[in-house]
Protein backbone atom coordinates (compact mmCIF):
# COMPACT_ATOMS: atom_id res chain seq x y z
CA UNK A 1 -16.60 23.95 12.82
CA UNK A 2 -15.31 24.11 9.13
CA UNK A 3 -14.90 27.80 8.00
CA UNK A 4 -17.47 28.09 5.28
CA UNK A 5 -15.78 31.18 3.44
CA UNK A 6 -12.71 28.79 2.42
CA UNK A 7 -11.89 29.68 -1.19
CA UNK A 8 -9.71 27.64 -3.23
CA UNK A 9 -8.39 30.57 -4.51
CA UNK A 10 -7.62 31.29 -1.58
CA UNK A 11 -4.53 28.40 -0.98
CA UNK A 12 -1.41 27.13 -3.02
CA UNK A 13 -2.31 24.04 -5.07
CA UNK A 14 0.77 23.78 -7.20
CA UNK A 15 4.00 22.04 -6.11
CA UNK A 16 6.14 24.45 -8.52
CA UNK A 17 9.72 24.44 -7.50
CA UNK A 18 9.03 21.68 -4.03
CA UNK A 19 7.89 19.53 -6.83
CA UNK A 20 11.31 19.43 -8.64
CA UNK A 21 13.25 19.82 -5.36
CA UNK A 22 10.96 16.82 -3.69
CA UNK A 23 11.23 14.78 -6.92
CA UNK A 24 15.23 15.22 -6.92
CA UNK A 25 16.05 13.96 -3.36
CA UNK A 26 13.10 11.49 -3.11
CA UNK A 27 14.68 10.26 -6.69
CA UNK A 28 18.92 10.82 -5.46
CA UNK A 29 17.75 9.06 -2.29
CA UNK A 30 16.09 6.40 -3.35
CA UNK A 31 18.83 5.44 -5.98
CA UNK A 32 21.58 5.49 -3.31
CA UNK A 33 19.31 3.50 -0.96
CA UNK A 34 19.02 0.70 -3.30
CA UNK A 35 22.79 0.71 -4.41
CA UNK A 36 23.45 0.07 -0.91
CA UNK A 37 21.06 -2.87 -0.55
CA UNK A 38 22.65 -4.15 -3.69
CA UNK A 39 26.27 -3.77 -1.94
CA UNK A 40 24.74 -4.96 1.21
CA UNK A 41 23.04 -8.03 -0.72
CA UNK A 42 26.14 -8.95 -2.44
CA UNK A 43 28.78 -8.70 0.56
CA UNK A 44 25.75 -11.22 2.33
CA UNK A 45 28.06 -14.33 -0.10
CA UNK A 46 24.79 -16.27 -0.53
CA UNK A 47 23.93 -15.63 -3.89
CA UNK A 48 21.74 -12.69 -3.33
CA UNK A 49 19.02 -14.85 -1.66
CA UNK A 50 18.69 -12.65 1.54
CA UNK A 51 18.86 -9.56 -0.72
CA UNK A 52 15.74 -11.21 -2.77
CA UNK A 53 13.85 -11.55 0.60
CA UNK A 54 14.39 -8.36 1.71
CA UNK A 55 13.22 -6.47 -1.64
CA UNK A 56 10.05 -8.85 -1.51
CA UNK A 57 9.02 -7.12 1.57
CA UNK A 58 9.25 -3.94 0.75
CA UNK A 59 8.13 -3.90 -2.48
CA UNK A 60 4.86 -5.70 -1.65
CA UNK A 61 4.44 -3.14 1.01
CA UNK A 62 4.87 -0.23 -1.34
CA UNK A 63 2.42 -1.93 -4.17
CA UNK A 64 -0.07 -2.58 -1.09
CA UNK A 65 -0.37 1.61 -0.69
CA UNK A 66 -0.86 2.30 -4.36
CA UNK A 67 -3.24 -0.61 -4.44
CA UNK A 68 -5.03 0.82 -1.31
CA UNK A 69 -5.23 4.05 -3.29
CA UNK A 70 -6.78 2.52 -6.31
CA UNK A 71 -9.34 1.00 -4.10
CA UNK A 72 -10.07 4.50 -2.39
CA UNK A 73 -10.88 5.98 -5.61
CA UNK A 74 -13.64 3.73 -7.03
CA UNK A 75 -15.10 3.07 -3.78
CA UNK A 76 -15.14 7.05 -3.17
CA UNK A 77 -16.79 7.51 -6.61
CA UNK A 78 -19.79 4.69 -6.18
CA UNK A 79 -20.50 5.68 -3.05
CA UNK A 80 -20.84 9.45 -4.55
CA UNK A 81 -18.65 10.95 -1.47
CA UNK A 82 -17.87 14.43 -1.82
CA UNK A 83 -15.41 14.77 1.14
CA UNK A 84 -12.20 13.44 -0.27
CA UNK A 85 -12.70 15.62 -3.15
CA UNK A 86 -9.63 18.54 -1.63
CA UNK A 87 -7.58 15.51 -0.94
CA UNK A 88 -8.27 12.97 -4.24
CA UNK A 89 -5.78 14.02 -6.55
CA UNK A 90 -2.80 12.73 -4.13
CA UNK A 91 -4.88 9.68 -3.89
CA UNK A 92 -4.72 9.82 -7.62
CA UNK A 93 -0.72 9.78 -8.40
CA UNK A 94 -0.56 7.05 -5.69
CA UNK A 95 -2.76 5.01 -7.90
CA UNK A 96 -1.19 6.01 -11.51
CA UNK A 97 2.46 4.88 -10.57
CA UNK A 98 1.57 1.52 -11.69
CA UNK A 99 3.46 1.72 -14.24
CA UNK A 100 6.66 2.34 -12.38
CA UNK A 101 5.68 -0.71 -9.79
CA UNK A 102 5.55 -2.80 -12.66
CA UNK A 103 9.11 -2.19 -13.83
CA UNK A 104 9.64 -2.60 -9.81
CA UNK A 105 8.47 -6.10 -10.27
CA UNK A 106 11.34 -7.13 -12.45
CA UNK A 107 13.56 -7.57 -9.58
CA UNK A 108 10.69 -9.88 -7.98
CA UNK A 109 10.67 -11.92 -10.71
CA UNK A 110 14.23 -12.52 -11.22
CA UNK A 111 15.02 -13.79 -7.53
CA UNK A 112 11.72 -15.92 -7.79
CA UNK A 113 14.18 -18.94 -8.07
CA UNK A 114 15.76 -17.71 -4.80
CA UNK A 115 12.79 -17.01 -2.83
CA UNK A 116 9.94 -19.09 -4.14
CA UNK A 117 9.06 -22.88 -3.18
CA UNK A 118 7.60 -23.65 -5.92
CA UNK A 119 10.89 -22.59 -8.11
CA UNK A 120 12.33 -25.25 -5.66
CA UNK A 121 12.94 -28.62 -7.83
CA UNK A 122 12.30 -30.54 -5.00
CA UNK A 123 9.56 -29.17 -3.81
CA UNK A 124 8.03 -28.89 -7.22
CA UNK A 125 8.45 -32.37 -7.60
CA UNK A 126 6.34 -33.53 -4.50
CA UNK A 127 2.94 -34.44 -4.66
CA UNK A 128 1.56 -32.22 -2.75
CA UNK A 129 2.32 -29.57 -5.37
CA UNK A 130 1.47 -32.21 -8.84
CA UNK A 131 -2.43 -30.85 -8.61
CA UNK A 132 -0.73 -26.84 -8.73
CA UNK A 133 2.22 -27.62 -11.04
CA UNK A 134 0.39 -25.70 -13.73
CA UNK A 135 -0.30 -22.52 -12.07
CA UNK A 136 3.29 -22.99 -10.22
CA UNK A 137 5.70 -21.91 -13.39
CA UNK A 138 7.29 -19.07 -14.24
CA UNK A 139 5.91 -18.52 -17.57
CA UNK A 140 2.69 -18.67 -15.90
CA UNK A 141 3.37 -16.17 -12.65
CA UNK A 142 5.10 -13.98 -15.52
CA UNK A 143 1.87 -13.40 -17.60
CA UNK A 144 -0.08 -13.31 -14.38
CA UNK A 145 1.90 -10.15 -13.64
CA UNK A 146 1.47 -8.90 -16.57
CA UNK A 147 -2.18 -8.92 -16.74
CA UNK A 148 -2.04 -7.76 -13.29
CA UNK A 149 -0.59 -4.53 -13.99
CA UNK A 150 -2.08 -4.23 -17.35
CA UNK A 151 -5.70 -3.80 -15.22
CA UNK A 152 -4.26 -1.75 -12.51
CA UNK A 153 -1.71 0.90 -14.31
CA UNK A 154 -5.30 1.20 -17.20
CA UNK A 155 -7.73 1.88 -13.93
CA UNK A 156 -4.87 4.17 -12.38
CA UNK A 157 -4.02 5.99 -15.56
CA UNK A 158 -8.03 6.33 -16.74
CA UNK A 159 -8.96 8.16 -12.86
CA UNK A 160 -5.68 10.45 -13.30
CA UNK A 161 -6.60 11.10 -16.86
CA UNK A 162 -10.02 11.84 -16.08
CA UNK A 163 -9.35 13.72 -13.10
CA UNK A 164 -6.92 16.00 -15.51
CA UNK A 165 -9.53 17.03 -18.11
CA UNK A 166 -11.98 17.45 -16.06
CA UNK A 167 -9.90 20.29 -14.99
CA UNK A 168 -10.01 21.47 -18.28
CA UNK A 169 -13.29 21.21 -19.47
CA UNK A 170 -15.20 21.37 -16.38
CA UNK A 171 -17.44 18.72 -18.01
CA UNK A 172 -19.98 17.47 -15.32
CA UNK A 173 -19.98 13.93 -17.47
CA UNK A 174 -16.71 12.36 -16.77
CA UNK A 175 -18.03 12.68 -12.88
CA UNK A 176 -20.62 10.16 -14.14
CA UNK A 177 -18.27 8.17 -16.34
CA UNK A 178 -15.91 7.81 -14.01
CA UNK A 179 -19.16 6.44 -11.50
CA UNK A 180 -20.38 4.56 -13.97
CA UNK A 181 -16.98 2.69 -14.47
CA UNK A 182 -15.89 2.38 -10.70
CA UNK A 183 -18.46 -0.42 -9.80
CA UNK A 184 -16.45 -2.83 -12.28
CA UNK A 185 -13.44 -1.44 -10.65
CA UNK A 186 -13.91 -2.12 -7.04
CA UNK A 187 -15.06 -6.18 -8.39
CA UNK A 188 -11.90 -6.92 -10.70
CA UNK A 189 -9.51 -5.24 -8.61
CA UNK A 190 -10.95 -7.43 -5.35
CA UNK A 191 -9.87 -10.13 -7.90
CA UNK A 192 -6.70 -9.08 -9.26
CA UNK A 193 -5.14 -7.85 -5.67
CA UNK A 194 -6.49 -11.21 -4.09
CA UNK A 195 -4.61 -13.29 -6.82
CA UNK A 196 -1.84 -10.49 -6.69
CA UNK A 197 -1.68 -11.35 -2.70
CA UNK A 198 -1.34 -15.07 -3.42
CA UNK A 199 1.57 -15.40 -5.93
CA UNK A 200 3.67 -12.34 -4.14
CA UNK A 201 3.68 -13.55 -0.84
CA UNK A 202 1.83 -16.68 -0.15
CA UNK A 203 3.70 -18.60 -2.60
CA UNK A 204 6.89 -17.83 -0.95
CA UNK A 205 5.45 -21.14 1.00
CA UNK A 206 3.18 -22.67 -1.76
CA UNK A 207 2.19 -25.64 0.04
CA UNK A 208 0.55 -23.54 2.95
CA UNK A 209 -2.93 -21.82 1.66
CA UNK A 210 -5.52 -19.03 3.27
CA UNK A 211 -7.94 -18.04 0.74
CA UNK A 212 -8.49 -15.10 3.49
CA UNK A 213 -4.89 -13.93 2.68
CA UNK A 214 -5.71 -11.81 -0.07
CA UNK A 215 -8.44 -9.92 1.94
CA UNK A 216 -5.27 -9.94 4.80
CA UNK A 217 -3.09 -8.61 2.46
CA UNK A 218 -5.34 -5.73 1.04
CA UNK A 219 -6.87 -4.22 4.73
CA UNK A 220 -3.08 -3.56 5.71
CA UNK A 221 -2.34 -1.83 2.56
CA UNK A 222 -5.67 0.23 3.04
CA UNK A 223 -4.88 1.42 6.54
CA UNK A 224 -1.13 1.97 5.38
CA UNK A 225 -2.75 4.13 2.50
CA UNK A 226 -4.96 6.62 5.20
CA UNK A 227 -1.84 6.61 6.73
CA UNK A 228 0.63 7.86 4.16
CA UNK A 229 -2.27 10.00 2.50
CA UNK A 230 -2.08 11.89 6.20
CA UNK A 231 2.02 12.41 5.88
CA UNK A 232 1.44 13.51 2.20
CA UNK A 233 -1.26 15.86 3.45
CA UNK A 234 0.53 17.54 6.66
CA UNK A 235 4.04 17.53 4.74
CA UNK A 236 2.24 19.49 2.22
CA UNK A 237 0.46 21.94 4.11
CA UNK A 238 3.76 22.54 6.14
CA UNK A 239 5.11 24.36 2.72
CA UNK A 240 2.15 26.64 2.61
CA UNK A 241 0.23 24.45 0.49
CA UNK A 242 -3.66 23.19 0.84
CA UNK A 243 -3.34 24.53 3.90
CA UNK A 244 -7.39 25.95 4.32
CA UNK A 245 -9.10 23.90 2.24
CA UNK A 246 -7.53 20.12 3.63
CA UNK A 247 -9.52 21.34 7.42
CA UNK A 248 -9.48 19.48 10.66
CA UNK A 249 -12.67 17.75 9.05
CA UNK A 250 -10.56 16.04 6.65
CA UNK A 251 -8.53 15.15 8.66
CA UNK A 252 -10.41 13.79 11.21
CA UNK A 253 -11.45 11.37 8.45
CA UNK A 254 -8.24 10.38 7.62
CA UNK A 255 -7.72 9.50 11.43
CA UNK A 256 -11.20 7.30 10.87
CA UNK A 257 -9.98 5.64 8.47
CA UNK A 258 -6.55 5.00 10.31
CA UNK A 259 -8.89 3.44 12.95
CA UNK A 260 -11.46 1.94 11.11
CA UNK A 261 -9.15 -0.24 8.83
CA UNK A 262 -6.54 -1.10 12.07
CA UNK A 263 -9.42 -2.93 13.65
CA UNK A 264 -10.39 -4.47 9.88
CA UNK A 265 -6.86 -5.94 9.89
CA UNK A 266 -6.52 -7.41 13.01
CA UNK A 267 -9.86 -9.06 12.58
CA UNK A 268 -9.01 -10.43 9.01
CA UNK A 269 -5.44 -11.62 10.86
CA UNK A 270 -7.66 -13.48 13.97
CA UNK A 271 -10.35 -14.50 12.18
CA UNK A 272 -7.27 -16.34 9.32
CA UNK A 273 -5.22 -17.54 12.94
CA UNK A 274 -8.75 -18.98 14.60
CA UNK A 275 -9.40 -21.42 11.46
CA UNK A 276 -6.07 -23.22 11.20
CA UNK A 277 -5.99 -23.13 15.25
CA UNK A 278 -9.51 -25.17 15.55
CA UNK A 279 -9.09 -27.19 12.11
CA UNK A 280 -5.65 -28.37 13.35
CA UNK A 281 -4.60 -29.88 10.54
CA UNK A 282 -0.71 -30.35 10.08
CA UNK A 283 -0.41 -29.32 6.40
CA UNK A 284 -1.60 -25.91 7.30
CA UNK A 285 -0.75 -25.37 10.68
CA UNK A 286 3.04 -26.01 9.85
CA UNK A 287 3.46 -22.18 8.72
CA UNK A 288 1.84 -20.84 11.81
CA UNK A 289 4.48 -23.01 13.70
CA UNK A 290 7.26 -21.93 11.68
CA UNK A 291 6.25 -17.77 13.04
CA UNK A 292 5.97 -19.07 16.41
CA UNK A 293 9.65 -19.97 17.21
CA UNK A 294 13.02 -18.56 17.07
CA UNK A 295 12.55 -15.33 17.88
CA UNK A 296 9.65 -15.01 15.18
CA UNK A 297 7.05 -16.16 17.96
CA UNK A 298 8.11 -12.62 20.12
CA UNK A 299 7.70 -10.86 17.14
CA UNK A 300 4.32 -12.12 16.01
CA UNK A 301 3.14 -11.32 19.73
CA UNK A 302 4.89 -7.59 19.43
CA UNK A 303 2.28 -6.99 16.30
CA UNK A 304 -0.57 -7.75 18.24
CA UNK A 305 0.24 -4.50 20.35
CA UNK A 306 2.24 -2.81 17.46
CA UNK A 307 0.11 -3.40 14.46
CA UNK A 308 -3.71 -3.13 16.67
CA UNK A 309 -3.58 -2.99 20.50
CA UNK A 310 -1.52 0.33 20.24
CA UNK A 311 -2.94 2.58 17.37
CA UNK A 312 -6.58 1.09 18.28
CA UNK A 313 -6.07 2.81 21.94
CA UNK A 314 -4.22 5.50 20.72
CA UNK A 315 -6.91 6.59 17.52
CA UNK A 316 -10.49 5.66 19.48
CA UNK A 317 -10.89 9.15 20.47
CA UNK A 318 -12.38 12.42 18.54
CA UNK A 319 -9.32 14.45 20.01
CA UNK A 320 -6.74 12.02 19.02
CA UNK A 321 -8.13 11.82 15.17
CA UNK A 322 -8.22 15.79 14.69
CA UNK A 323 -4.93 16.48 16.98
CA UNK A 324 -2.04 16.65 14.04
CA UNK A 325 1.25 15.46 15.92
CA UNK A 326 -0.76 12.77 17.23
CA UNK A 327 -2.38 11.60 14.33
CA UNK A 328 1.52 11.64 12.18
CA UNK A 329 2.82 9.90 14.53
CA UNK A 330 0.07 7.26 14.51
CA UNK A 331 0.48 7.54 10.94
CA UNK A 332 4.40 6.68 11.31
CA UNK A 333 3.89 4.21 13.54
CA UNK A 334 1.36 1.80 11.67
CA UNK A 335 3.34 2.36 8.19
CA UNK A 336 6.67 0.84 10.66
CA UNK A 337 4.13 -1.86 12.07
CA UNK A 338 2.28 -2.98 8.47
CA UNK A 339 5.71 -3.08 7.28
CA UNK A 340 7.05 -5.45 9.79
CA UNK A 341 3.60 -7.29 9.36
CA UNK A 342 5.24 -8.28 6.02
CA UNK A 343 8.43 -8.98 7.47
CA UNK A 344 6.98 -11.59 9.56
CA UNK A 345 4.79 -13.00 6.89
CA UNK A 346 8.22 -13.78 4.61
CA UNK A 347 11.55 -13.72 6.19
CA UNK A 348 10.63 -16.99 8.56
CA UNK A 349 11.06 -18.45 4.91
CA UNK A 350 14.49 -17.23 4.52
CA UNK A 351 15.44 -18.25 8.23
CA UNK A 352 14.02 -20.08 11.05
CA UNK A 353 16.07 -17.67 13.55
CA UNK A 354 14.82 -13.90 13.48
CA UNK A 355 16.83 -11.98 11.53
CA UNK A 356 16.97 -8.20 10.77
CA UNK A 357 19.78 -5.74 9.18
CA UNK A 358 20.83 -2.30 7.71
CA UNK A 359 19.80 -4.03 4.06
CA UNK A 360 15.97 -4.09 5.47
CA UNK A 361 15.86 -0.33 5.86
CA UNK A 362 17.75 0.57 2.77
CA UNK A 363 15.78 -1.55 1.00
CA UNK A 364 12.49 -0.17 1.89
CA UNK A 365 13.96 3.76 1.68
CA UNK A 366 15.15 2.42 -1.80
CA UNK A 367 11.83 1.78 -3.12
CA UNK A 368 10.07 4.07 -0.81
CA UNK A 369 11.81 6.74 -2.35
CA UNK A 370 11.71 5.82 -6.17
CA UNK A 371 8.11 5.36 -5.13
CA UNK A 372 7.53 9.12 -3.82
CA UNK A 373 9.82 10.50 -6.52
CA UNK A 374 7.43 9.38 -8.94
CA UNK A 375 4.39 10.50 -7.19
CA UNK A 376 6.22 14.06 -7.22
CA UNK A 377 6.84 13.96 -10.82
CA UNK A 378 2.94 13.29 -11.74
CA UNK A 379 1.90 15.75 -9.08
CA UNK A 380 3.79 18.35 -10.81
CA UNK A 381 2.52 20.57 -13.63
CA UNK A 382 -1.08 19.86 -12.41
CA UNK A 383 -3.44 21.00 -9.33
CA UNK A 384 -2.91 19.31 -6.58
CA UNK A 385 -6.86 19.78 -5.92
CA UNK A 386 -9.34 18.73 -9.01
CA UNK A 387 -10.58 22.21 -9.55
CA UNK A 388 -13.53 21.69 -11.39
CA UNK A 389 -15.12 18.73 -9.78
CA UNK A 390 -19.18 19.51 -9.22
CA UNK A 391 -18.22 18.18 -5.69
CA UNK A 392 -15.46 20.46 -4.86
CA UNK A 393 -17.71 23.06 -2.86
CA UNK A 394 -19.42 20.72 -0.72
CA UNK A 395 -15.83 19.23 0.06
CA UNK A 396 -14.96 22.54 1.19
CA UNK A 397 -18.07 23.04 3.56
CA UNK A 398 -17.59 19.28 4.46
CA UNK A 399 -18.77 18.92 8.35
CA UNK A 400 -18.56 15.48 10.62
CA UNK A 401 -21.39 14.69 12.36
């Protein structure tokens, strides 16, 4: 049972000194990281196409947890739950580091040539692609980014922003403003992530379609969210902070969620496989094909265990959600399997053998790590619990049933 007594007086909320120390080796590592991919990318002598590949991946991976967390937020708000309160603000600087993804994107955008079909002449010129010519350009996936992240970093920004004065003030009314403005949230972000989903990673292939991939796309970056929010957490509390008021209760949610949003996946990925398996139709079974050979077939058939067989067994008990070692590890282990989710989803584009080398794993430390130094650098300065919240005290008495 939750110890009632818990003050947040009580516990360290501020990441002074960690914060700088986190922000400078998350920052020196992540810069090092990615001057190695570039090396490694360079020394590959094929014009920096595998290197473009590899930095899709992981970048779409990384936006997918910041996106999760800007999906947390609004639905959290609507819904008027006050048990993430304790744990919000790191939800929070997940979602306000838009900004930083969006100079992230650059990179995306300059190997689109190199890792797009539809930047392809040839296959631009078919007639399959004459009716999406239009929508298929780069000035046009340019300004779709744009807008993109224009929605997203204002929606991240405006819940950190809030979230801040609200410690200030203490004023009850940006609880309901920020209500009042999450509905709208939750509707154009299903849009904007959806479209985000299709132009990032679908169009790698554009004559294959799902309009289930954005939906696809989205429940793996929501489980990978739960699932870095629970390494955030217990990394945290092992340097003395939040270490009362985040309780096994909260924690058992975030092991919930883990499970709740593993089995949401690998229906979304069945459900996507089961269409184009009955419908049979050549056009769009091609890119199934294309993951089923070479190497790519064992690997597709490793993520059914890896990415839901696995942490669905391993999460389905009360013990296993509130045990801590068990519950990081689970944590570790679907970020790896999400992540190689991706992998699959892209590099059979690249080449129709599996591949896999020591420029995948810088590259994702690379942007991993710019990604955490920035969440640091927000973090710091501030709470890392909203303090005045009208919430916060039933967060801290918060009981599962």
């Amino acid at each position: 049972m939750n110890d009632k007594s818990v003050r947040i007086e009580d516990t360290n909320t501020s990441l002074t000194g960690l914060g700088r120390r986190g922000f400078m080796i998350s920052a020196v590592v992540g810069v090092i990281a990615m001057a190695a991919t570039v090396a490694l990318g360079a020394a590959a002598g094929d014009g920096m196409r595998r290197l473009g590949y590899t930095y899709l991946i992981s970048y779409a991976y990384v936006l997918s947890v910041s996106l999760g967390a800007l999906t947390f937020l609004p639905i959290m708000s609507v819904t008027k739950a006050s048990w993430h309160i304790v744990i919000r603000r790191l939800a929070e600087v997940m979602a306000a580091v838009m900004p930083l993804l969006a100079i992230l994107a650059i990179p995306v955008i300059l190997f689109a040539g190199k890792i797009y079909g539809w930047a392809d002449p040839q296959i631009a010129a078919s007639a399959a692609m004459a009716h999406k010519a239009a929508w298929f350009s780069q000035g046009a996936f340019i300004l779709r980014w744009v807008i993109y992240f224009c929605i997203w970093s204002g929606y991240g920004i405006f819940f950190w922003r809030q979230s801040l004065a609200q410690d200030v003030s203490g004023d009850d009314n940006i609880t309901r403003r920020v209500e009042n403005l999450s509905g709208f949230s939750i509707m154009i972000g299903a849009i904007t992530i959806a479209m985000a989903s299709f132009d990032l990673l679908m169009s790698v292939d554009p004559l294959w379609f799902s309009t289930i991939f954005g939906v696809y796309y989205w429940a793996g970056g929501f489980v990978s969210f739960f699932a870095v929010l629970t390494l955030l957490t217990f990394g945290l509390q092992n340097t003395g902070r939040m270490t009362r008021i985040v309780s096994p209760e909260h924690i058992h949610d975030y092991g919930k969620g883990m499970f709740a949003f593993t089995f949401f996946w690998a229906y979304i990925a069945f459900s996507q496989y089961m269409l184009y398996w009955y419908a049979n139709i050549p056009e769009e079974t091609n890119w199934f094909l294309e993951r089923s050979r070479e190497g790519w077939g064992k690997l597709g058939i490793f993520l059914i265990f890896a990415a839901f067989v696995l942490p669905f067994a391993g999460l389905i008990s009360r013990y296993a959600k509130r045990h801590r070692k068990m519950l990081a590890f689970w944590a570790v282990w679907i970020i790896a399997a999400q992540w190689l989710n991706l992998y699959w989803v892209v590099m059979p584009s690249f080449s129709e053998k599996f591949v896999f080398g020591v420029m995948d794993v810088t590259c994702f430390i690379g942007i991993a790590g710019l990604w955490l130094a920035a969440i640091t650098r927000l973090a710091m300065g501030h709470s890392l619990v909203p303090l005045k919240d009208p919430r916060l005290e039933a967060s801290l008495r918060f009981e599962n049933a």
